[in-house]
C-alpha atoms as a PDB file:
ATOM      1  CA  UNK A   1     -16.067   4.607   6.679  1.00  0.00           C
ATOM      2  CA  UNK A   2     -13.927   6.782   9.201  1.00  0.00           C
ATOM      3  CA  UNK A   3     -16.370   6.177  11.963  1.00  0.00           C
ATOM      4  CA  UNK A   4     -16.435   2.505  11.118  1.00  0.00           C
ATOM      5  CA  UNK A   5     -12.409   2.440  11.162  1.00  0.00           C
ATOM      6  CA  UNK A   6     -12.312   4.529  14.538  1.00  0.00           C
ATOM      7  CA  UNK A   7     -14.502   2.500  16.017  1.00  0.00           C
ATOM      8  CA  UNK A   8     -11.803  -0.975  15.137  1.00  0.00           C
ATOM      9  CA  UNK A   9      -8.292   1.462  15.781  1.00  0.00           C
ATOM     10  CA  UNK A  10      -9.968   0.828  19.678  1.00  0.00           C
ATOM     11  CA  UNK A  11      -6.480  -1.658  20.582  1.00  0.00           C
ATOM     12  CA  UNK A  12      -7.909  -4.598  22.878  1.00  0.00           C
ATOM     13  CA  UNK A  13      -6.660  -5.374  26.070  1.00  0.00           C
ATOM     14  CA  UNK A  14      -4.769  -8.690  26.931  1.00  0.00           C
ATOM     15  CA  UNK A  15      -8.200  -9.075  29.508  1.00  0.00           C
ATOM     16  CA  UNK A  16     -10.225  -8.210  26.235  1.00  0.00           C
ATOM     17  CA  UNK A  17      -8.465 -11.065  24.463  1.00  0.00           C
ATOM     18  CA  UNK A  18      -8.684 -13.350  27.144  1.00  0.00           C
ATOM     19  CA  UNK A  19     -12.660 -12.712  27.499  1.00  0.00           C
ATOM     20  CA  UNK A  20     -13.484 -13.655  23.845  1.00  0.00           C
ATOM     21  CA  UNK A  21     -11.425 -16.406  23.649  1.00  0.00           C
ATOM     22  CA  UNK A  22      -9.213 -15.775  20.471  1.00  0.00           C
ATOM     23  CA  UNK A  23      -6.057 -17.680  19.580  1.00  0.00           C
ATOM     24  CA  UNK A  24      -2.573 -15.937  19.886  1.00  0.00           C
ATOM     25  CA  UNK A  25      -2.197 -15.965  15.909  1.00  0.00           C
ATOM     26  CA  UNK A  26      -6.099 -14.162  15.622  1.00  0.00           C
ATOM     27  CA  UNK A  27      -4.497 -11.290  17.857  1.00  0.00           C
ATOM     28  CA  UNK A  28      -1.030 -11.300  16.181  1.00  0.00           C
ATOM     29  CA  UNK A  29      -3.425 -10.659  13.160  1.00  0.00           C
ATOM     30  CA  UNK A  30      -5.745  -8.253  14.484  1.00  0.00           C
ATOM     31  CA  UNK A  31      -2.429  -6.334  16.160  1.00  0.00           C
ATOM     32  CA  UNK A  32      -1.035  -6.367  12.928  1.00  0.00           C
ATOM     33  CA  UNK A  33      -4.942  -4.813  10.759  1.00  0.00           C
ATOM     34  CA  UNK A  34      -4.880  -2.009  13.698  1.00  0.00           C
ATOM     35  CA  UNK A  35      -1.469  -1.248  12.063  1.00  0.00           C
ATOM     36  CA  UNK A  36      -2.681  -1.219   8.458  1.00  0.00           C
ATOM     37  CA  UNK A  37      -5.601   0.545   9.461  1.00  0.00           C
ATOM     38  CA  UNK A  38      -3.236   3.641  10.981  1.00  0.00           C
ATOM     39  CA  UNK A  39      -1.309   3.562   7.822  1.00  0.00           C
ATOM     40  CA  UNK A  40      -4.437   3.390   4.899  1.00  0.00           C
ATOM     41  CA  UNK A  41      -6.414   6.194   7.109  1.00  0.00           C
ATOM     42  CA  UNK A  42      -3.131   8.223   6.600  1.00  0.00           C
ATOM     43  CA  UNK A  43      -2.809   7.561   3.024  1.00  0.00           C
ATOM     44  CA  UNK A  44      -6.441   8.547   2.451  1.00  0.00           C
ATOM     45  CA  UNK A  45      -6.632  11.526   4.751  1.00  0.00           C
ATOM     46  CA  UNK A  46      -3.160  12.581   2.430  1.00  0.00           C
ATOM     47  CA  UNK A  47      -4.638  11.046  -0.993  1.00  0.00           C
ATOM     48  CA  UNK A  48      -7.898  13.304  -0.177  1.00  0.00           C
ATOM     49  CA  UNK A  49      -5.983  16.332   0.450  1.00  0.00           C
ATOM     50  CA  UNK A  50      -4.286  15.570  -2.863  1.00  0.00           C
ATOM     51  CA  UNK A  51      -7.293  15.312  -4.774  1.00  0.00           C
ATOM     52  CA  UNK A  52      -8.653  18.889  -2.937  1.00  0.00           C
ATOM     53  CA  UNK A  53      -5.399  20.581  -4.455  1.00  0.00           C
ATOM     54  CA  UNK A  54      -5.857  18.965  -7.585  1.00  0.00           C
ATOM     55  CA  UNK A  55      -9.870  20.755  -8.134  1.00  0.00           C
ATOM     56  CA  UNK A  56      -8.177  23.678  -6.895  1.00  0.00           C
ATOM     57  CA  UNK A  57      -5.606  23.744  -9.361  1.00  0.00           C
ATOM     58  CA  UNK A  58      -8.369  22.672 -12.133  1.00  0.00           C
ATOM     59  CA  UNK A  59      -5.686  19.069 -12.497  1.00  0.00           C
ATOM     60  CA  UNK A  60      -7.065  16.071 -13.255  1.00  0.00           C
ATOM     61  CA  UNK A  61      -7.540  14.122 -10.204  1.00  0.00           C
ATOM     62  CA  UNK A  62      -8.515  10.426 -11.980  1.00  0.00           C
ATOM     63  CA  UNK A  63      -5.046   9.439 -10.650  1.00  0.00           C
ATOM     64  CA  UNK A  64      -5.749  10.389  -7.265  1.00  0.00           C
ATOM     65  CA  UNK A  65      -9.807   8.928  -7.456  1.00  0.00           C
ATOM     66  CA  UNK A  66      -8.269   5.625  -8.739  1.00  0.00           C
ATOM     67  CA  UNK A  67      -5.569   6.128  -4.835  1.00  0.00           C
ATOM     68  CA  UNK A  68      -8.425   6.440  -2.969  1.00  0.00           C
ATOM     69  CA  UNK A  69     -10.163   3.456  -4.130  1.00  0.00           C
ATOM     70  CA  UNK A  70      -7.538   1.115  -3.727  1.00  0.00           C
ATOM     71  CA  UNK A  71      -6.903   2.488  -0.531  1.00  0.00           C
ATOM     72  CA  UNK A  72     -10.913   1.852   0.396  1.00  0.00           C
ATOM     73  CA  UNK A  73     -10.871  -1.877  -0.699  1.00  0.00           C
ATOM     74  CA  UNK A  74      -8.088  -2.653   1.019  1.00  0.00           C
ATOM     75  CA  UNK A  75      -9.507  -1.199   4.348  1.00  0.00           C
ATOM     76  CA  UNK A  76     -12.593  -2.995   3.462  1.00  0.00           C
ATOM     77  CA  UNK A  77     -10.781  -6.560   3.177  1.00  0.00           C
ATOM     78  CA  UNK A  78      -9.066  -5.724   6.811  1.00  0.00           C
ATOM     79  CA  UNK A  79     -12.248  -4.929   8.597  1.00  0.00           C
ATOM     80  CA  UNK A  80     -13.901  -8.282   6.978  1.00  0.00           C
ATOM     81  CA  UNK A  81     -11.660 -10.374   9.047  1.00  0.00           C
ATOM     82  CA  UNK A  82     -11.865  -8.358  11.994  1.00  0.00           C
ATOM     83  CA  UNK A  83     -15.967  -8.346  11.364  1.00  0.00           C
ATOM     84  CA  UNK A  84     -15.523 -12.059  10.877  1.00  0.00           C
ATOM     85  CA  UNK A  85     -13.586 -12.823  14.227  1.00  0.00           C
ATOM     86  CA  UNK A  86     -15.468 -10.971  16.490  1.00  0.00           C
ATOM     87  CA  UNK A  87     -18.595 -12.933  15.325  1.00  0.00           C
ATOM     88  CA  UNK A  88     -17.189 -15.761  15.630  1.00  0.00           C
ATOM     89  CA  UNK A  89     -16.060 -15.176  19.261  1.00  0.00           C
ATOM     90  CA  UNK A  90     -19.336 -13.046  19.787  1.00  0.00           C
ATOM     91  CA  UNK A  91     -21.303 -16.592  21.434  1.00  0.00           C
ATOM     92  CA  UNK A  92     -18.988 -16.855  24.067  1.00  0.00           C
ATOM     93  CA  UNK A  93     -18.647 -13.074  25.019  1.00  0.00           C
ATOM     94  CA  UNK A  94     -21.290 -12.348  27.294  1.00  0.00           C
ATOM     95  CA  UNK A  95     -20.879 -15.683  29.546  1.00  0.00           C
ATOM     96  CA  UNK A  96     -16.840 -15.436  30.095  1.00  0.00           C
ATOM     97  CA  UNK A  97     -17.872 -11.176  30.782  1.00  0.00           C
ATOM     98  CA  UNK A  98     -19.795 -12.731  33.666  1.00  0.00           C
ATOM     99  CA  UNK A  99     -16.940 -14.228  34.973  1.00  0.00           C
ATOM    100  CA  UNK A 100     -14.408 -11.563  34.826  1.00  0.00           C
ATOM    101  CA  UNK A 101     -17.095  -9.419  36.246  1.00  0.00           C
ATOM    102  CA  UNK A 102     -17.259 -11.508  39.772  1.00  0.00           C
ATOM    103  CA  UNK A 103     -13.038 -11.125  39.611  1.00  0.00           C
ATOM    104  CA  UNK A 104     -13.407  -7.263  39.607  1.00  0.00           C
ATOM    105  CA  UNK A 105     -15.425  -6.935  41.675  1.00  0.00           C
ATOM    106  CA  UNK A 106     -13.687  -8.946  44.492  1.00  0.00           C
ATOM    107  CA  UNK A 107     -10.881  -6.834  44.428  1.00  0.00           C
ATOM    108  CA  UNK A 108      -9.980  -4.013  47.142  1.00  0.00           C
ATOM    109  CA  UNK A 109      -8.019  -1.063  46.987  1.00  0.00           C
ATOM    110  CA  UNK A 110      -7.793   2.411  47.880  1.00  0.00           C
ATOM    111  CA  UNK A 111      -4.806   3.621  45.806  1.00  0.00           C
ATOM    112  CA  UNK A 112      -6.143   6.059  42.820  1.00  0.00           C
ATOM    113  CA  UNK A 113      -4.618   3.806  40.086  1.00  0.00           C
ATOM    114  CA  UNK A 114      -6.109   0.823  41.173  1.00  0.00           C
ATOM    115  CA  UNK A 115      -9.659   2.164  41.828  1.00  0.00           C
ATOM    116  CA  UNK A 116      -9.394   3.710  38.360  1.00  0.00           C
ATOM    117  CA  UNK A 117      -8.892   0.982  37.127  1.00  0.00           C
ATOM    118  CA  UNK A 118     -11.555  -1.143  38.440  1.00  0.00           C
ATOM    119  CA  UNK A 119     -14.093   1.736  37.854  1.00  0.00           C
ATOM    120  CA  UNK A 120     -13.457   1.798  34.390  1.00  0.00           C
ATOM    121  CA  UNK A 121     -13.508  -2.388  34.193  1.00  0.00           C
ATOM    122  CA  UNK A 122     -16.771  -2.299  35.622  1.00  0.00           C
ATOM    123  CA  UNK A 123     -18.178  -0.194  33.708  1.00  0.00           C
ATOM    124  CA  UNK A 124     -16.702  -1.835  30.112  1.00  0.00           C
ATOM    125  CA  UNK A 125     -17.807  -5.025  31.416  1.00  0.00           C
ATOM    126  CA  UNK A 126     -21.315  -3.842  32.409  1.00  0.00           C
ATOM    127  CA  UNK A 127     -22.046  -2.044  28.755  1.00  0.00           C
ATOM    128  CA  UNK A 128     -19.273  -2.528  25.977  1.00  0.00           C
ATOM    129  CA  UNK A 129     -18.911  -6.165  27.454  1.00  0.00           C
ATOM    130  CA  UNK A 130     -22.517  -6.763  27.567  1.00  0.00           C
ATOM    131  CA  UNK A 131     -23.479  -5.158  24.178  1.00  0.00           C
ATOM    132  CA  UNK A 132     -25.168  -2.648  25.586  1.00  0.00           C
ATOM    133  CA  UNK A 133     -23.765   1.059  24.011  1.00  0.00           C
ATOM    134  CA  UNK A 134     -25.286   3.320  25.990  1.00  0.00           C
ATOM    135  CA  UNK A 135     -23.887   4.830  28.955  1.00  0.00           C
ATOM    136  CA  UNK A 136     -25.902   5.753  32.266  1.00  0.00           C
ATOM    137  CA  UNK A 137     -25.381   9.675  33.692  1.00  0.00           C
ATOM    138  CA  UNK A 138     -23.813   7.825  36.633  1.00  0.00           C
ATOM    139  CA  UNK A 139     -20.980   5.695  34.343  1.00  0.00           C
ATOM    140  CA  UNK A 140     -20.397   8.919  32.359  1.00  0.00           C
ATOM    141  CA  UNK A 141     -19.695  11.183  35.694  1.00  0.00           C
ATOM    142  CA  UNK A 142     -17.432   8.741  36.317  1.00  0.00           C
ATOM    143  CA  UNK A 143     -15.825   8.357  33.765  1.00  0.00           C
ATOM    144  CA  UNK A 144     -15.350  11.586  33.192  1.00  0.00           C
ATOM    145  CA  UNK A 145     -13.820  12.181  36.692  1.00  0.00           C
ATOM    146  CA  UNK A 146     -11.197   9.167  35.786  1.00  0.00           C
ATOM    147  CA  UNK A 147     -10.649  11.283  32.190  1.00  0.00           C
ATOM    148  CA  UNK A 148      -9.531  14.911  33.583  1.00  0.00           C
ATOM    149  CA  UNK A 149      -7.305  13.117  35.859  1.00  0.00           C
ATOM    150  CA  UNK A 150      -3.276  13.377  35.227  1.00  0.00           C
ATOM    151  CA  UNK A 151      -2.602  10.092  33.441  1.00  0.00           C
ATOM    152  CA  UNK A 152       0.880   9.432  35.495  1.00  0.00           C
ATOM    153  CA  UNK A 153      -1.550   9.843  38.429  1.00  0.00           C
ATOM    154  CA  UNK A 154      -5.047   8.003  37.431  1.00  0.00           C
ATOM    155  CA  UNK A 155      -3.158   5.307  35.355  1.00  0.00           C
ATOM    156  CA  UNK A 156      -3.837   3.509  32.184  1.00  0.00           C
ATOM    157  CA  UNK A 157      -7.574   3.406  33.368  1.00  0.00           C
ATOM    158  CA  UNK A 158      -7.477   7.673  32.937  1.00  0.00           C
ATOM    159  CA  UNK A 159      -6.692   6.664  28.146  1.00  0.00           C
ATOM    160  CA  UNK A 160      -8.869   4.094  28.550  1.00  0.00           C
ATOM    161  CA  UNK A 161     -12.300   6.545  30.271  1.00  0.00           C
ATOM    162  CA  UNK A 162     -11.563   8.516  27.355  1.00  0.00           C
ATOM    163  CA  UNK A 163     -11.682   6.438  24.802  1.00  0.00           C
ATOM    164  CA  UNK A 164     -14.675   5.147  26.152  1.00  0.00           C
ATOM    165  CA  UNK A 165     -16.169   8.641  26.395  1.00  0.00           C
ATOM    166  CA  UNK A 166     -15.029   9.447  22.681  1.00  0.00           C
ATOM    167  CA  UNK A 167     -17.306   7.013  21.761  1.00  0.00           C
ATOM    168  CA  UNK A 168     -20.065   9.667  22.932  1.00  0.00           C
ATOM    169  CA  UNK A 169     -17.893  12.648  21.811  1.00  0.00           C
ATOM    170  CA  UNK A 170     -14.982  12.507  19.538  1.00  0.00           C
ATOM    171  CA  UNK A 171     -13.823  15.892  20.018  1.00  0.00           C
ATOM    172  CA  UNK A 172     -13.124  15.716  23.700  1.00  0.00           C
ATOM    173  CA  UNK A 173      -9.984  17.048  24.258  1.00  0.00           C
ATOM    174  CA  UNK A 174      -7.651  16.749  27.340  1.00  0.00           C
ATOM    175  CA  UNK A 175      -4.594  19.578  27.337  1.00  0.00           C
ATOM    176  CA  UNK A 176      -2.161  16.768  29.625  1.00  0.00           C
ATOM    177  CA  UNK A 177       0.446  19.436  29.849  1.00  0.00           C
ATOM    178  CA  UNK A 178      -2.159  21.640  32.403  1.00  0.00           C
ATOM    179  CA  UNK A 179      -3.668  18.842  34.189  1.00  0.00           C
ATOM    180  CA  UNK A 180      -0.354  17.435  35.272  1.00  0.00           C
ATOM    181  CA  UNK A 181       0.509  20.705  36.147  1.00  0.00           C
ATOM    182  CA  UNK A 182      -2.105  21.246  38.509  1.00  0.00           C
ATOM    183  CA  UNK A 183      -1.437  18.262  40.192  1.00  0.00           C
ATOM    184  CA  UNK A 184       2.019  18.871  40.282  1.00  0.00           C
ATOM    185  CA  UNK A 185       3.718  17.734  37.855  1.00  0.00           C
ATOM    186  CA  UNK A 186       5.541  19.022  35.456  1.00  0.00           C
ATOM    187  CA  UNK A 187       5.559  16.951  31.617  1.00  0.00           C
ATOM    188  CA  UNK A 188       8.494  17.388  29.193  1.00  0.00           C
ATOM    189  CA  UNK A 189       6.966  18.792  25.456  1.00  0.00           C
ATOM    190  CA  UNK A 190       8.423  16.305  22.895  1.00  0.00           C
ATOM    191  CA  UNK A 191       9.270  18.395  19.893  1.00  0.00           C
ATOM    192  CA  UNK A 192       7.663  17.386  16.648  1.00  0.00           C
ATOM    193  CA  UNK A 193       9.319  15.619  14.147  1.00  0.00           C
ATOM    194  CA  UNK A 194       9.751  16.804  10.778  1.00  0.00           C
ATOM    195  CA  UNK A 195       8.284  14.831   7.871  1.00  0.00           C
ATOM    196  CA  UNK A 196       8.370  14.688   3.861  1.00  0.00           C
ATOM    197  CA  UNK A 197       6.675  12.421   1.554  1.00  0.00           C
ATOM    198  CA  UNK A 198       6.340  12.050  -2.101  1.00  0.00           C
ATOM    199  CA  UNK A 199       2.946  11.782  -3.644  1.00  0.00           C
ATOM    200  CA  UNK A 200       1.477   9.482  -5.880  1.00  0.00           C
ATOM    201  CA  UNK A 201       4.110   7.276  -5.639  1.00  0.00           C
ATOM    202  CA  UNK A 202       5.516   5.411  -8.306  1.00  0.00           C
ATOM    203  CA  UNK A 203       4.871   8.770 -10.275  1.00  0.00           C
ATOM    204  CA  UNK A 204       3.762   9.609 -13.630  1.00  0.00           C
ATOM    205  CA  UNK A 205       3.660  12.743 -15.087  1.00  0.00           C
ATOM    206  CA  UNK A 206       3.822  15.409 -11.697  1.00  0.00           C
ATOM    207  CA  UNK A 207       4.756  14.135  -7.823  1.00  0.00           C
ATOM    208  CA  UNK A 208       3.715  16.767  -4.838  1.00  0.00           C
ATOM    209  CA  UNK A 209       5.960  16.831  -1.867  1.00  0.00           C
ATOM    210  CA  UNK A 210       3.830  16.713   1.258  1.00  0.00           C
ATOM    211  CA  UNK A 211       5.939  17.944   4.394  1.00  0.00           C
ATOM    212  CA  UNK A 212       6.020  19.687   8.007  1.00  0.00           C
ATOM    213  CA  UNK A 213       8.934  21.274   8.896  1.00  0.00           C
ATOM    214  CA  UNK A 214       8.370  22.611  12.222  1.00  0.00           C
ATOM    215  CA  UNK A 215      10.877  25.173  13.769  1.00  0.00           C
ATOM    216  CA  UNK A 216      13.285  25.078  10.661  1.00  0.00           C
ATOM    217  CA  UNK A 217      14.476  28.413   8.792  1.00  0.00           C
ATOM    218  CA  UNK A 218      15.518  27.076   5.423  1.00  0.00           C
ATOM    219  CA  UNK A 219      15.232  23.645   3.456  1.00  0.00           C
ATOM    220  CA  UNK A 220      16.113  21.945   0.374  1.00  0.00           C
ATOM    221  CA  UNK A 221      14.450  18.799  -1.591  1.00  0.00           C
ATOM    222  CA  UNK A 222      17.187  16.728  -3.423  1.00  0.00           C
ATOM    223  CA  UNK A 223      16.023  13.730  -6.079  1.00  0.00           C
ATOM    224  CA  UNK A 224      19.680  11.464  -7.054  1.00  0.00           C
ATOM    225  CA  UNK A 225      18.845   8.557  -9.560  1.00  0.00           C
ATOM    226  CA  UNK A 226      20.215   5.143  -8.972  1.00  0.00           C
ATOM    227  CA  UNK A 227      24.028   6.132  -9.082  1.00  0.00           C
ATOM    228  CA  UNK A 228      23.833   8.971  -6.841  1.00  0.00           C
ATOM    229  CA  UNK A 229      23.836  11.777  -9.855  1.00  0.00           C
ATOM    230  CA  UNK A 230      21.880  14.716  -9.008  1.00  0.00           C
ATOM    231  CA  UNK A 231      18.882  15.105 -11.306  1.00  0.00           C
ATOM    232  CA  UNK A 232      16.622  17.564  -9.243  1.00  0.00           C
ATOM    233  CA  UNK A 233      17.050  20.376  -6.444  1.00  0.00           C
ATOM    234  CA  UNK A 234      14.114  22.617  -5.035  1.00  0.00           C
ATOM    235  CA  UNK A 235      14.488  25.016  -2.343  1.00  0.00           C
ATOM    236  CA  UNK A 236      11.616  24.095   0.260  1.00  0.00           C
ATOM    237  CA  UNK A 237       8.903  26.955   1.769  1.00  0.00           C
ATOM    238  CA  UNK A 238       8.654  26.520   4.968  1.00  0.00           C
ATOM    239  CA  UNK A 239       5.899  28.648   5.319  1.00  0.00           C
ATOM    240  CA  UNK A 240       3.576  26.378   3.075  1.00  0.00           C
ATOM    241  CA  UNK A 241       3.227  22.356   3.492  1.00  0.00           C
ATOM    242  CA  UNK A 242       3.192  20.907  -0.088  1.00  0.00           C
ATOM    243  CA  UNK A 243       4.925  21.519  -3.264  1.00  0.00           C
ATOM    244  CA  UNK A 244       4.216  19.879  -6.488  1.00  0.00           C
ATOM    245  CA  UNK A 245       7.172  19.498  -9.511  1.00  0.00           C
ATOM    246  CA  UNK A 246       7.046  17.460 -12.930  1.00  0.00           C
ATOM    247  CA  UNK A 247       8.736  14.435 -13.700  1.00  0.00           C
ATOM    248  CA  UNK A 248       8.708  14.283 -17.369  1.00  0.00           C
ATOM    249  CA  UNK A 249      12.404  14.560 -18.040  1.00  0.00           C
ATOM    250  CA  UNK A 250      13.066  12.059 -15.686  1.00  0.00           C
ATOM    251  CA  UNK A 251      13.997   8.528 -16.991  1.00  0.00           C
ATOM    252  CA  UNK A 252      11.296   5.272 -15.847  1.00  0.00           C
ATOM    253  CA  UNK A 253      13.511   3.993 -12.399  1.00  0.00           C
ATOM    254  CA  UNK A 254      13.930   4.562  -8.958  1.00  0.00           C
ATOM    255  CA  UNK A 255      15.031   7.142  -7.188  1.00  0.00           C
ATOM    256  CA  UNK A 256      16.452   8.995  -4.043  1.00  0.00           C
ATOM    257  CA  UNK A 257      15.257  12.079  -2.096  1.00  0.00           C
ATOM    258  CA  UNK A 258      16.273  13.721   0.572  1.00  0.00           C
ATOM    259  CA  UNK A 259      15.098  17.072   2.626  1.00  0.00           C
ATOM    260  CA  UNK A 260      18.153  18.977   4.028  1.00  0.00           C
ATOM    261  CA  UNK A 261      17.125  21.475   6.381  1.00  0.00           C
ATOM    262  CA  UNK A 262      19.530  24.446   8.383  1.00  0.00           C
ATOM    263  CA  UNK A 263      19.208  22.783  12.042  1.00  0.00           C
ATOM    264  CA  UNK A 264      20.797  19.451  10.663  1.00  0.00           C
ATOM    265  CA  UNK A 265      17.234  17.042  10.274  1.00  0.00           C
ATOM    266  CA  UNK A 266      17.693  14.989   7.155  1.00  0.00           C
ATOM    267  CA  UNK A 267      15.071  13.059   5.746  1.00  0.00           C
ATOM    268  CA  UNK A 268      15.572  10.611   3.292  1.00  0.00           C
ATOM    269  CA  UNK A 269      13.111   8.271   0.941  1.00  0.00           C
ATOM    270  CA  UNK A 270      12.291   6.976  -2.339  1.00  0.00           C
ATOM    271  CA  UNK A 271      10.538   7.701  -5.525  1.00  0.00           C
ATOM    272  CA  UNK A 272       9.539   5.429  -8.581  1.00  0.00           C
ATOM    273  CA  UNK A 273       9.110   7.242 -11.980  1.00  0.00           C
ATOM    274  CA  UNK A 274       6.886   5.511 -14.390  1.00  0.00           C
ATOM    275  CA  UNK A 275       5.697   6.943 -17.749  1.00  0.00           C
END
């Protein structure tokens, strides 16, 4: 099932669009299942880890078996319609590929961006575009020569050569930061942004706080009930990424959370008890 979502998070280009013909509501819709797709992998990569912890901790995990399943046939029902469009616009693909083929190809350049960019084209059109999915030793040197370029100085065309070459190998990695450098320039590291979530949510009996707190010495978690009275405060590990409390004595409603932390990040969320 991953590989079958991976292969569908692949976002189309406007050209891509164009080629098979579909109607601007079909790509507002298949925009929108790419989406969905990013949030129900998350939810099952977190629902999984959940039901590890729960063997682990000898818990029964029917709760989280019944999460995953849900999650599953709602992935399935998004990658029907995608399955369904794409055969639909599957009898005109390989004629209007033709066509954008002969446009490629009559275009000159010598900037770096711009022949990266037809390279890569050319070589979609001539195998993805074509329904052909296998890649000659000459399409993958170049591609891989567009891939270990700096992106600010190959282009768009440098994501795009390695998502094609993922498709061979999807644990290529490409360190950005040291490429750039090389070529002389120098990328600004975006911090990483703290995040806490409650899980299986609306609870039952027991909710696990799943959370990264990078760079942060202490932390608190902090449940208020619909007024704003205070009904549950946990000091947070830093050192550990999940921590799991009962909600028995709490009352059937919704609730408030928030995660505090000592360099001023607050995070704030909901939780529904039901019993």
């Amino acid at each position: 099932m991953e590989v079958s979502v991976a292969a569908q998070l692949e976002q189309l280009t406007g050209e891509q669009y164009e080629m098979m013909q579909l109607d601007q509501s079909v790509i507002n819709n298949l925009n929108q299942n790419r989406n969905s797709l990013d949030v129900q992998m998350a939810l099952l990569a977190e629902q999984m880890e959940l039901y590890r912890h729960a063997l682990e901790s000898a818990v029964d995990p029917s709760v989280y078996l019944l999460a995953i399943q849900g999650i599953r046939q709602n992935m399935e029902s998004i990658l029907n319609y995608n399955r369904n469009v794409f055969s639909i616009a599957d009898s005109s693909l390989v004629l209007t590929t033709d066509n954008i083929r002969f446009v490629n190809e009559s275009i000159y350049s010598s900037e770096t961006i711009e022949v990266n960019e037809q390279v890569v084209n050319e070589i979609f059109l001539s195998v993805i575009g074509q329904e052909q999915f296998q890649l000659g030793d000459d399409a993958i040197n170049q591609l891989e020569g567009i891939a270990a370029q700096c992106p600010l100085a190959g282009g768009n065309a440098v994501f795009k050569a390695r998502a094609i070459l993922s498709l061979l190998n999807d644990e290529l990695v490409y360190d950005d930061i040291n490429i750039c450098l090389q070529a002389g320039i120098i990328l600004r590291q975006i911090p990483k942004k703290p995040t806490a979530r409650l899980y299986p949510n609306p609870a039952n009996n027991s909710v696990t706080l799943v959370y990264e707190l990078p760079e942060v010495s202490t932390a608190e978690f902090l449940l208020f009930n619909s007024v704003g009275m205070l009904q549950l405060k946990q000091q947070m590990k830093i050192d550990i990424t999940q921590m799991s409390f009962s909600t028995e004595q709490l009352a059937p409603g919704v609730y408030h959370y928030q995660v505090n932390t000592s360099s001023d990040f607050q995070l704030n969320g909901k939780l529904v008890i039901i019993h």
